[in-house]
PDB file of N, CA and C in Angstrom:
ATOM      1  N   UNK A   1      14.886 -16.755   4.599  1.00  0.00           N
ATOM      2  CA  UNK A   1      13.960 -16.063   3.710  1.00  0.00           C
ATOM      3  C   UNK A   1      13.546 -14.743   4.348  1.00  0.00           C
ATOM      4  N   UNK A   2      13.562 -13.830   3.808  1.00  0.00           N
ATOM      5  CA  UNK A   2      12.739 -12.455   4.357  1.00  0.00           C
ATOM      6  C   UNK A   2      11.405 -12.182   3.813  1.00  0.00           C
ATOM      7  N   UNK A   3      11.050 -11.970   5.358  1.00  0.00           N
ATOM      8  CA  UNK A   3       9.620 -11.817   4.787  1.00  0.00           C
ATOM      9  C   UNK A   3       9.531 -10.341   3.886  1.00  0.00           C
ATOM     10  N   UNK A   4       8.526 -10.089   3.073  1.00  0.00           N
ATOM     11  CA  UNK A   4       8.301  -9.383   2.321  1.00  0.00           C
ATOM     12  C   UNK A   4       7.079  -8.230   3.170  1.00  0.00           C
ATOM     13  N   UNK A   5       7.813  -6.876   3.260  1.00  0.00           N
ATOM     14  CA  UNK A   5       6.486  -5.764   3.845  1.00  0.00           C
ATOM     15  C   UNK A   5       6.244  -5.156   2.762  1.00  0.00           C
ATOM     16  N   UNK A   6       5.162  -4.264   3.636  1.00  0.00           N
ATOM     17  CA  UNK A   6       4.708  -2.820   2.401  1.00  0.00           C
ATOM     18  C   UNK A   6       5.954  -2.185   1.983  1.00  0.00           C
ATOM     19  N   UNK A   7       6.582  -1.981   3.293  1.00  0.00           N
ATOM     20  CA  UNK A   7       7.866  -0.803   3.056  1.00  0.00           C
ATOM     21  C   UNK A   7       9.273  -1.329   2.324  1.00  0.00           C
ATOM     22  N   UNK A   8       9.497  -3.123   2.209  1.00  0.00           N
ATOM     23  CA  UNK A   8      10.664  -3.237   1.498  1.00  0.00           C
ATOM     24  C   UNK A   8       9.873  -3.189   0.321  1.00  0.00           C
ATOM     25  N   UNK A   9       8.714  -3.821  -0.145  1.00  0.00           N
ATOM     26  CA  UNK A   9       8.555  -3.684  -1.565  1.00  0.00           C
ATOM     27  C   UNK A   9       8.412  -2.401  -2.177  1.00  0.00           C
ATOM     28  N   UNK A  10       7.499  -1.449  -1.319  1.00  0.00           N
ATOM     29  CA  UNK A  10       7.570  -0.096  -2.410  1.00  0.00           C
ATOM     30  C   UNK A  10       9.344   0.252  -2.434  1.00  0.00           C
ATOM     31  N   UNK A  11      10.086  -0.014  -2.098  1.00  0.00           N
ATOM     32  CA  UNK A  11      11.606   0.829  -1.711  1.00  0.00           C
ATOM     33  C   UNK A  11      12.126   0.124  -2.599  1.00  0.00           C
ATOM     34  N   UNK A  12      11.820  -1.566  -2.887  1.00  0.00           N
ATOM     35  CA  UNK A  12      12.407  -2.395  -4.280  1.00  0.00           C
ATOM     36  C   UNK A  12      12.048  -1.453  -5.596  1.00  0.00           C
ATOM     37  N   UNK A  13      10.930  -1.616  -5.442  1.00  0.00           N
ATOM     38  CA  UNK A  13       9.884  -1.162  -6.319  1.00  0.00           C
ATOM     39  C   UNK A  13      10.805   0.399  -7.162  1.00  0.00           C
ATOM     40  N   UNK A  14      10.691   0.976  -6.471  1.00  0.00           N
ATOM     41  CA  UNK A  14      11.304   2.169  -6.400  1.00  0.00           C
ATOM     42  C   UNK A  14      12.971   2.223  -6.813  1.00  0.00           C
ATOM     43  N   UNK A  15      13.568   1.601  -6.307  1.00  0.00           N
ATOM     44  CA  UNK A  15      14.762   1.662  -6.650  1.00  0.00           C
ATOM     45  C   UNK A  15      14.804   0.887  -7.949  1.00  0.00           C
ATOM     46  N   UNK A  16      14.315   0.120  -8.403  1.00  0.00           N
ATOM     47  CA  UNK A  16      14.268  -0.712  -9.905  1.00  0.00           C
ATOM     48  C   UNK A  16      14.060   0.193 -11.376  1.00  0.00           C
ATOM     49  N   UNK A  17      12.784   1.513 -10.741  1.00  0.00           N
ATOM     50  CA  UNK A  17      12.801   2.695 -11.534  1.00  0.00           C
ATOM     51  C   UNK A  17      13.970   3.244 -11.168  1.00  0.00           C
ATOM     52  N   UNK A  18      15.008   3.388 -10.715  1.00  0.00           N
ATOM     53  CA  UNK A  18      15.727   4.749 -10.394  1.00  0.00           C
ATOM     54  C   UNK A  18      15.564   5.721 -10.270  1.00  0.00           C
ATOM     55  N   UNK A  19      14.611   5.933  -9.266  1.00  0.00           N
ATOM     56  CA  UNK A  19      13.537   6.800  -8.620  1.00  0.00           C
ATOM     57  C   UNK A  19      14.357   7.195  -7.390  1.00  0.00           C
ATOM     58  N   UNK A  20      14.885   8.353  -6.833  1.00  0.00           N
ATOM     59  CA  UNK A  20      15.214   9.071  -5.325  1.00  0.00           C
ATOM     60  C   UNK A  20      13.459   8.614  -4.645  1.00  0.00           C
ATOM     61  N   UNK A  21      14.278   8.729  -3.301  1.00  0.00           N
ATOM     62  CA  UNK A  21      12.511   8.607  -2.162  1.00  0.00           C
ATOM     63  C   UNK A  21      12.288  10.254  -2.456  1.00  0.00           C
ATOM     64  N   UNK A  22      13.230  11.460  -2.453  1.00  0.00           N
ATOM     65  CA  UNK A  22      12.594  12.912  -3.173  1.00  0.00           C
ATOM     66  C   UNK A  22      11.582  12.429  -4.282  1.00  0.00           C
ATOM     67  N   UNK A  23      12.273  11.797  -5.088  1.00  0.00           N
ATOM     68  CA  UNK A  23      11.292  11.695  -6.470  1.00  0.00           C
ATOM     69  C   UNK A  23       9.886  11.371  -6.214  1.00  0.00           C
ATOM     70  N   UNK A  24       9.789   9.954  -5.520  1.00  0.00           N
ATOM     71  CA  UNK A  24       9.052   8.874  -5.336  1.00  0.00           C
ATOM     72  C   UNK A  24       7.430  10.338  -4.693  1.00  0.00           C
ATOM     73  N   UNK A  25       8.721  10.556  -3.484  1.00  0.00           N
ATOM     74  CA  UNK A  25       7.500  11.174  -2.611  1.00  0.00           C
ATOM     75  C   UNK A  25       6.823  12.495  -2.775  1.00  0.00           C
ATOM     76  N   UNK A  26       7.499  13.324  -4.031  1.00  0.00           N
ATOM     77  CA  UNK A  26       6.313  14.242  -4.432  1.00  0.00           C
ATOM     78  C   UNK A  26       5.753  13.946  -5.855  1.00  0.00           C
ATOM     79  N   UNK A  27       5.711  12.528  -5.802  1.00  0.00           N
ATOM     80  CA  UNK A  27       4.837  12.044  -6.999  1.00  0.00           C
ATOM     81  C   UNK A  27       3.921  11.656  -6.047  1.00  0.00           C
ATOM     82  N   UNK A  28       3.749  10.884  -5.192  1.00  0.00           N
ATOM     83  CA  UNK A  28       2.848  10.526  -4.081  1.00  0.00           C
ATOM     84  C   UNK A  28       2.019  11.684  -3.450  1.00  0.00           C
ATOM     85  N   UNK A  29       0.848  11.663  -3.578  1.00  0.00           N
ATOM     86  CA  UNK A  29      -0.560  12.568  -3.563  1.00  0.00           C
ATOM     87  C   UNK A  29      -1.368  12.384  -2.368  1.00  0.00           C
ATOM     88  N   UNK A  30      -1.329  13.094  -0.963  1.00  0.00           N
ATOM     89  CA  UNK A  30      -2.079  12.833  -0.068  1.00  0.00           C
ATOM     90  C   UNK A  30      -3.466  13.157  -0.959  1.00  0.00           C
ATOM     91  N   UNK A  31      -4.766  13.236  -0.033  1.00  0.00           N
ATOM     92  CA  UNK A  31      -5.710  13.512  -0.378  1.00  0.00           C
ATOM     93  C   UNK A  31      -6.091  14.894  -0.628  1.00  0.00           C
ATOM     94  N   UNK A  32      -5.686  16.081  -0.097  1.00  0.00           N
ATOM     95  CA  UNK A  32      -5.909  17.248  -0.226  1.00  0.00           C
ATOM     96  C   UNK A  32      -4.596  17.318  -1.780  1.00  0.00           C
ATOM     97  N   UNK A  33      -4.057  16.475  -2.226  1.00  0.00           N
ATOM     98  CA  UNK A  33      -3.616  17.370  -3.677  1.00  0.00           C
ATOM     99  C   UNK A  33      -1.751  17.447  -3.250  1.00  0.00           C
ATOM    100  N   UNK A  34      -1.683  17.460  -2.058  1.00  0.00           N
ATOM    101  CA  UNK A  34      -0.060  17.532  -1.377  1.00  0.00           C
ATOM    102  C   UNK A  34       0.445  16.547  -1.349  1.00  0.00           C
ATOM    103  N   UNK A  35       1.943  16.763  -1.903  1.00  0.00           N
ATOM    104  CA  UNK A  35       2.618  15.359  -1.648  1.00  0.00           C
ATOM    105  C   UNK A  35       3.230  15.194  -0.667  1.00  0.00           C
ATOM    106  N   UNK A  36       3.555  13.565  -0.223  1.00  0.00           N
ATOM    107  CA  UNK A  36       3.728  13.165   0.687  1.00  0.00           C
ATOM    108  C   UNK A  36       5.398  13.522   1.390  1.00  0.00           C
ATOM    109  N   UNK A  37       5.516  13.800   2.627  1.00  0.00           N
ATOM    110  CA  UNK A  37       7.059  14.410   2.760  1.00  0.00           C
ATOM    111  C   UNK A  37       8.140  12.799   2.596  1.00  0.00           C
ATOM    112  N   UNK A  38       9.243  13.072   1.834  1.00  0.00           N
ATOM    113  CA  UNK A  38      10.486  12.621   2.116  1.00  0.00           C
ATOM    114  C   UNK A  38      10.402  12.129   3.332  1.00  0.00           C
ATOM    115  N   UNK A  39      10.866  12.391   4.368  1.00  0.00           N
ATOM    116  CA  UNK A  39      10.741  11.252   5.532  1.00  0.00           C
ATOM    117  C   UNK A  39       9.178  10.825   5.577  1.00  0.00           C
ATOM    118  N   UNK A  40       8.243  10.793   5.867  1.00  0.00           N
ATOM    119  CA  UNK A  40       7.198  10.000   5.557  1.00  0.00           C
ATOM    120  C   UNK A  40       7.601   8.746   4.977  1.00  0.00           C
ATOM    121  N   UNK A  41       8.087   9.289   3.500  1.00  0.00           N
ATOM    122  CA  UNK A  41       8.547   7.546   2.773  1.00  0.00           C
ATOM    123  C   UNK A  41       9.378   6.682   3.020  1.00  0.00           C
ATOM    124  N   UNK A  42      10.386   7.652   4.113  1.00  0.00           N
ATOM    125  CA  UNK A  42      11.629   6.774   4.675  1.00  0.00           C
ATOM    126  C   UNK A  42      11.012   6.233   5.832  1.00  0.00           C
ATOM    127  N   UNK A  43       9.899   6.613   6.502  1.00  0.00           N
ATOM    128  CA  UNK A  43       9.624   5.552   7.983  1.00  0.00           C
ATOM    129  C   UNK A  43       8.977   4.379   6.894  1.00  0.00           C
ATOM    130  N   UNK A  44       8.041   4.512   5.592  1.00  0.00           N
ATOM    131  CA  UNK A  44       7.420   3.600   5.524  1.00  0.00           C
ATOM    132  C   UNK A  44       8.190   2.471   4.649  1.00  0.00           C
ATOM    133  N   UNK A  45       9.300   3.296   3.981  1.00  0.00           N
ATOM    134  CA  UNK A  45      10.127   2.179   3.409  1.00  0.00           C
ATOM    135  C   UNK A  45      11.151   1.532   4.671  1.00  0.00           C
ATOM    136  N   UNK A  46      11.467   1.638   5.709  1.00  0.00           N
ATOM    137  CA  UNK A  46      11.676   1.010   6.669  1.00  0.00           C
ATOM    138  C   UNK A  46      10.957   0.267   7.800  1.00  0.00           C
ATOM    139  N   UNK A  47       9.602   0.665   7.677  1.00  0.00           N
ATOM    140  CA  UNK A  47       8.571  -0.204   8.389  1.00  0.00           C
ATOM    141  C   UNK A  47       8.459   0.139   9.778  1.00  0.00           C
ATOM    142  N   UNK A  48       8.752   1.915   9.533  1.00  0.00           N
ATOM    143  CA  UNK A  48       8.261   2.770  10.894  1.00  0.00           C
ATOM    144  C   UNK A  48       7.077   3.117  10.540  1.00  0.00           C
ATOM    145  N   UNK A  49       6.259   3.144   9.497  1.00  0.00           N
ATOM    146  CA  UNK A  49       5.126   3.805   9.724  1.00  0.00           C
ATOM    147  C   UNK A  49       4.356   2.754   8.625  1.00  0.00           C
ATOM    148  N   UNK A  50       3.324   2.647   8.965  1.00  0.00           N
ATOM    149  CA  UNK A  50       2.473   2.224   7.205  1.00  0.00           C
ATOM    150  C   UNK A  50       1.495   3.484   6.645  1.00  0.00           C
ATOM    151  N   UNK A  51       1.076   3.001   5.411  1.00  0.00           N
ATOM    152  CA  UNK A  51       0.550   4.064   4.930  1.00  0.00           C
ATOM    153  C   UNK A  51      -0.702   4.639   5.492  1.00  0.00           C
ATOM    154  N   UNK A  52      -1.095   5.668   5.654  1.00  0.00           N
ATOM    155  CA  UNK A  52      -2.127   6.185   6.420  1.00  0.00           C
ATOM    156  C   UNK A  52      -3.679   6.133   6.117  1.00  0.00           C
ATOM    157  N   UNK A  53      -3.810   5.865   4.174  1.00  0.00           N
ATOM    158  CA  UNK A  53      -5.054   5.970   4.399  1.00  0.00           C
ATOM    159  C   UNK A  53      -4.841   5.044   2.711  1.00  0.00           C
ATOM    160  N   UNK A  54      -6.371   4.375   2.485  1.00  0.00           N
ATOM    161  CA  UNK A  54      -6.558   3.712   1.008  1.00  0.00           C
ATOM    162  C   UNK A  54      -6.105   4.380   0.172  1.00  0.00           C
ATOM    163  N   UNK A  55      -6.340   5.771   0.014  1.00  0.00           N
ATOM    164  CA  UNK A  55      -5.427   6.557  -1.213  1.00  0.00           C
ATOM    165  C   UNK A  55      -3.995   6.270  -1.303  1.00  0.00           C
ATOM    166  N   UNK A  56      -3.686   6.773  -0.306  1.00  0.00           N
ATOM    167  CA  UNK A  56      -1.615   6.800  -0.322  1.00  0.00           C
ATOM    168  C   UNK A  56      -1.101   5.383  -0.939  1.00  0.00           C
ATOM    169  N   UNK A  57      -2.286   4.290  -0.475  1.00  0.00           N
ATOM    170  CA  UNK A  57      -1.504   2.650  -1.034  1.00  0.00           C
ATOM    171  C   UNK A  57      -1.803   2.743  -2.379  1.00  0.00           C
ATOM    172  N   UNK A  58      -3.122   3.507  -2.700  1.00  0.00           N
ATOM    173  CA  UNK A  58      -3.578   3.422  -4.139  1.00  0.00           C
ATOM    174  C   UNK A  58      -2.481   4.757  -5.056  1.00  0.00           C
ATOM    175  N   UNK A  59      -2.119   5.477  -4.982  1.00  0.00           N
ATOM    176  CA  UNK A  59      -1.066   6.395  -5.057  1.00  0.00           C
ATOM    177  C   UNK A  59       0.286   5.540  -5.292  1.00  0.00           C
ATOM    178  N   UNK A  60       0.687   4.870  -4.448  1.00  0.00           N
ATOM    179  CA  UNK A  60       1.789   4.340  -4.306  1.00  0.00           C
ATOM    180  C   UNK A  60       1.561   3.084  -5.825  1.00  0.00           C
ATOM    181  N   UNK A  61       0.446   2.893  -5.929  1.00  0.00           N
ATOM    182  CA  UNK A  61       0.492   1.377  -6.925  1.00  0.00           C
ATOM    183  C   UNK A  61       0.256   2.327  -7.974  1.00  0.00           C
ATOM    184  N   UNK A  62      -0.281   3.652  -8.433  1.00  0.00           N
ATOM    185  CA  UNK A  62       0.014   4.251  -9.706  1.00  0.00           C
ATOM    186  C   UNK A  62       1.150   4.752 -10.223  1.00  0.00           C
ATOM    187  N   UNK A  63       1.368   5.540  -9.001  1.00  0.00           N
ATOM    188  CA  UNK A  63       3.384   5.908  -9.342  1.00  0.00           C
ATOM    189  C   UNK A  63       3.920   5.036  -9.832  1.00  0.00           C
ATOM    190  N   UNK A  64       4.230   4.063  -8.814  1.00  0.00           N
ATOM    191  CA  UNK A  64       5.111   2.838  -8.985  1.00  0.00           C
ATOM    192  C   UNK A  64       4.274   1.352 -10.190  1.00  0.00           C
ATOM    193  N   UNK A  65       3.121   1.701 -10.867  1.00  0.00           N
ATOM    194  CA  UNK A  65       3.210   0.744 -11.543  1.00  0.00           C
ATOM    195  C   UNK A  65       3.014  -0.957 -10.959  1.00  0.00           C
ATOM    196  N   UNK A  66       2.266  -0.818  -9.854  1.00  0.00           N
ATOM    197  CA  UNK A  66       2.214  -2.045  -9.259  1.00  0.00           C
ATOM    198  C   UNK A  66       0.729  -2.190  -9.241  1.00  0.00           C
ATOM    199  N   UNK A  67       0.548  -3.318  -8.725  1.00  0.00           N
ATOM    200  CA  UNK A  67      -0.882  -3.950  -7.931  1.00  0.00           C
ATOM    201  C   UNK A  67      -1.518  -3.692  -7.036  1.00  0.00           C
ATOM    202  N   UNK A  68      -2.566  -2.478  -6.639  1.00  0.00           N
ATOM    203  CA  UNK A  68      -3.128  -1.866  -5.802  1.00  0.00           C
ATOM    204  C   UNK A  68      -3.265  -3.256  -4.647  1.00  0.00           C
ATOM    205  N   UNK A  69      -3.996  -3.740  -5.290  1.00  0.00           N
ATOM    206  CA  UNK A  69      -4.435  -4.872  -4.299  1.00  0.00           C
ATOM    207  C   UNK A  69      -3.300  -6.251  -3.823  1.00  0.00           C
ATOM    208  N   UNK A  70      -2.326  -6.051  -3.937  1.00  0.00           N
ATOM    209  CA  UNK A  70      -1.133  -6.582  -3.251  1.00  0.00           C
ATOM    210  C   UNK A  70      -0.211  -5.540  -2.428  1.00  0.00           C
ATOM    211  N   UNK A  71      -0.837  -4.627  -2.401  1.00  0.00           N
ATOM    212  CA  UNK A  71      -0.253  -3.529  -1.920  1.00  0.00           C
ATOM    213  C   UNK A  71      -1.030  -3.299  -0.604  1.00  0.00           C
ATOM    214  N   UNK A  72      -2.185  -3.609  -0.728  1.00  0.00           N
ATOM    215  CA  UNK A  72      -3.294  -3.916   0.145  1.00  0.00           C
ATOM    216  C   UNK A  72      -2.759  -4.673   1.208  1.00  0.00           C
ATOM    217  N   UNK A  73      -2.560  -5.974   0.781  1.00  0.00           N
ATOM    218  CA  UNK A  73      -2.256  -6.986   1.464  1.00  0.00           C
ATOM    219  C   UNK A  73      -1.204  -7.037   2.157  1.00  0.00           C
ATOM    220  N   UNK A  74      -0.131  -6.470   1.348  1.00  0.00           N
ATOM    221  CA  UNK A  74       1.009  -6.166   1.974  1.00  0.00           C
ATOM    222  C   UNK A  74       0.853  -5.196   3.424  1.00  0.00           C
ATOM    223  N   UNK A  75      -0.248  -4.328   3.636  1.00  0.00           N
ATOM    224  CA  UNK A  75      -0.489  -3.535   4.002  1.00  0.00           C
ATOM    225  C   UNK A  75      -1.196  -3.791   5.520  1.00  0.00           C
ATOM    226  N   UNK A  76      -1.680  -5.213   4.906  1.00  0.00           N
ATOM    227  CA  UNK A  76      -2.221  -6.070   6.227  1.00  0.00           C
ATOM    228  C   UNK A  76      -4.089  -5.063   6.347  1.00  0.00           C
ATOM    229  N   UNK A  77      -4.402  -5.014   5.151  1.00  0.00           N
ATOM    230  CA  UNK A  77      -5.876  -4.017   4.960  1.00  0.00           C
ATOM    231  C   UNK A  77      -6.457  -4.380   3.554  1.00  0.00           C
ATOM    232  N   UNK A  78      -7.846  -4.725   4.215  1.00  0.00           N
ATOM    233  CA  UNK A  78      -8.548  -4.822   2.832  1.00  0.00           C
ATOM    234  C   UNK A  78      -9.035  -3.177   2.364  1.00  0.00           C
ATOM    235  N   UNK A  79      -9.186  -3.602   0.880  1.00  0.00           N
ATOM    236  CA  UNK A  79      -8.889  -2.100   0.528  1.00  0.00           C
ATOM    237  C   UNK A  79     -10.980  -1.472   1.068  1.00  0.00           C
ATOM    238  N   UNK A  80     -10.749  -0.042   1.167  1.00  0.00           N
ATOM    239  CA  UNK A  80     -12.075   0.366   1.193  1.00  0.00           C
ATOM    240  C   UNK A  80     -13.477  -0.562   0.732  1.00  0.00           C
ATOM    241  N   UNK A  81     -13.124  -0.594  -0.725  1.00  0.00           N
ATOM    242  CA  UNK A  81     -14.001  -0.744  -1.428  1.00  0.00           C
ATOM    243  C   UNK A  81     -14.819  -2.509  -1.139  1.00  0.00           C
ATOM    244  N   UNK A  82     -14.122  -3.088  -0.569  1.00  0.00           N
ATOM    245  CA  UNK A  82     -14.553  -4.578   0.934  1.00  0.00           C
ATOM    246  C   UNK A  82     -14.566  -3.832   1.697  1.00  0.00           C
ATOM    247  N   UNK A  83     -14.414  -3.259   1.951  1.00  0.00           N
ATOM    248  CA  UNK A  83     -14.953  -2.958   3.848  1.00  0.00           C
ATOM    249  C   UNK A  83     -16.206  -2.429   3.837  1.00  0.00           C
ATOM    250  N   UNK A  84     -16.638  -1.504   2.739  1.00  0.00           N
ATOM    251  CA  UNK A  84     -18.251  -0.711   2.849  1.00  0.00           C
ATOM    252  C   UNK A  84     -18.743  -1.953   2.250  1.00  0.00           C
ATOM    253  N   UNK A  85     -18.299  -3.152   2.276  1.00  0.00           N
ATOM    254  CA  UNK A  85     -19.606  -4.049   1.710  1.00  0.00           C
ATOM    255  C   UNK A  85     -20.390  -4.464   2.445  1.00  0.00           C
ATOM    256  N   UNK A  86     -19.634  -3.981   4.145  1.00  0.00           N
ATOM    257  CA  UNK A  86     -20.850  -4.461   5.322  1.00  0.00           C
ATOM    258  C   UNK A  86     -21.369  -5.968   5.244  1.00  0.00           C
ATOM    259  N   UNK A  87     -20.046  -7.383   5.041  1.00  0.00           N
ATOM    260  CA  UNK A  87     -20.309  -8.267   4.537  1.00  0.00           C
ATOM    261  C   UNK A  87     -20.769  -8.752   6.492  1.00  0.00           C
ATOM    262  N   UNK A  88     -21.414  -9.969   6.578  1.00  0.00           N
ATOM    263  CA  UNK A  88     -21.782 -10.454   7.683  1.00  0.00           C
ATOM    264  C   UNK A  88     -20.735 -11.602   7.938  1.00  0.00           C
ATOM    265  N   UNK A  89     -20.768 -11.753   8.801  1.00  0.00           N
ATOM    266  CA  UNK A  89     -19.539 -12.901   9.600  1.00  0.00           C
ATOM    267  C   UNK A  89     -19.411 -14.096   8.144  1.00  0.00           C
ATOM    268  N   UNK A  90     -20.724 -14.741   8.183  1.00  0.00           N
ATOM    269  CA  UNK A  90     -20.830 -15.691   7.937  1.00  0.00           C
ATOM    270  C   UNK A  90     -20.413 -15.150   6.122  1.00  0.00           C
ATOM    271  N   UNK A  91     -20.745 -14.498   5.398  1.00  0.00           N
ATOM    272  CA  UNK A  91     -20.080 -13.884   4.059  1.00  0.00           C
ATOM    273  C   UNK A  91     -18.855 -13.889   4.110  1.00  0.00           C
ATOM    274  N   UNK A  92     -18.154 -13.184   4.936  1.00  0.00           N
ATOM    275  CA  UNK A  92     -16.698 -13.055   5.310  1.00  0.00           C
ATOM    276  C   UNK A  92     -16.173 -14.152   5.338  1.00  0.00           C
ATOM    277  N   UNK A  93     -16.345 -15.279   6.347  1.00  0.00           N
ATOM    278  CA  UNK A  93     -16.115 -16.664   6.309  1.00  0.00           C
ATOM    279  C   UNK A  93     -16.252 -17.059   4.989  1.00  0.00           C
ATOM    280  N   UNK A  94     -17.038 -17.221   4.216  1.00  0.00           N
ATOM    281  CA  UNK A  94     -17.347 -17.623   3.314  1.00  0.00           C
ATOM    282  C   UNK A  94     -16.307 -17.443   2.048  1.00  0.00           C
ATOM    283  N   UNK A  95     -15.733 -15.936   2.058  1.00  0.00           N
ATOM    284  CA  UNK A  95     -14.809 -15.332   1.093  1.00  0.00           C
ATOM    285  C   UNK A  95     -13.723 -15.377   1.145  1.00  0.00           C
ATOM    286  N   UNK A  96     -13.212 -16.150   2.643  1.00  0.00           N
ATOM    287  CA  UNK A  96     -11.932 -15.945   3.027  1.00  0.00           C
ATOM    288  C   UNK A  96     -11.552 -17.464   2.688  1.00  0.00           C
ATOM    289  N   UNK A  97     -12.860 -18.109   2.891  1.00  0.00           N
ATOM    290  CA  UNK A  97     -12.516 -19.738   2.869  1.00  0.00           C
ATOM    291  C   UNK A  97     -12.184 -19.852   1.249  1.00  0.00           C
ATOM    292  N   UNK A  98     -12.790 -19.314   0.352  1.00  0.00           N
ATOM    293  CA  UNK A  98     -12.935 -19.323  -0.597  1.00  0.00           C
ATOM    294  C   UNK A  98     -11.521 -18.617  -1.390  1.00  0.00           C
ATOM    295  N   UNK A  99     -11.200 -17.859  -1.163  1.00  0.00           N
ATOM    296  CA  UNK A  99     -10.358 -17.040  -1.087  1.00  0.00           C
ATOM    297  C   UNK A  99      -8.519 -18.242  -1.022  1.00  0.00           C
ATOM    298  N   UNK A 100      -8.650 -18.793   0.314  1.00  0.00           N
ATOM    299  CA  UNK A 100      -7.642 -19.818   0.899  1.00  0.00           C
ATOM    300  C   UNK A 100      -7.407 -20.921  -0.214  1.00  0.00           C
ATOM    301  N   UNK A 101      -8.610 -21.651  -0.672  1.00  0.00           N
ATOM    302  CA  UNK A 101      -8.531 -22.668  -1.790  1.00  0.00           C
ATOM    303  C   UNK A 101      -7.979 -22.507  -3.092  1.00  0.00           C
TER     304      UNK A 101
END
């Protein structure tokens, strides 16, 4: 079985549109408005690099039409919007246990 990363799924993902990584990656929007370079997408569709910041994964799940928040995961990162919740151990525990079931 292979395990499943960020970088084979966006590259599935991608090739299913018949999308070039050219295409892919100046549809992909750093934060200042610039798109992301061609090699950039080739370390991360090979699993030299992961994505750099919550936007680029959230970017990547609008282009491509996917699930921000499996994209997340894939990503091995909860997205921003959990992390400023400033949850306490025992919350965390609580969500993860919850979460597992």
């Amino acid at each position: 079985m292979t395990v499943m990363t960020f970088g084979r799924f966006i590259a599935e993902a991608r090739k299913k549109l018949n999308m070039t990584q050219k295409e892919l990656a100046g549809n992909v929007l750093r934060e200042d408005g610039q798109p992301i370079s061609p090699q950039y997408l080739n370390d991360i569709e090979r699993d030299r690099r992961s994505p750099s910041s919550d936007h680029i994964v959230q970017q990547f799940a609008k282009v491509l039409d996917l699930d921000a928040d499996y994209l997340h995961y894939l990503n091995g990162r909860f997205p921003e919007q959990e992390r400023q919740q400033q949850l306490t151990e025992e919350q965390f525990r609580e969500r993860i246990l919850a979460f597992r079931k």
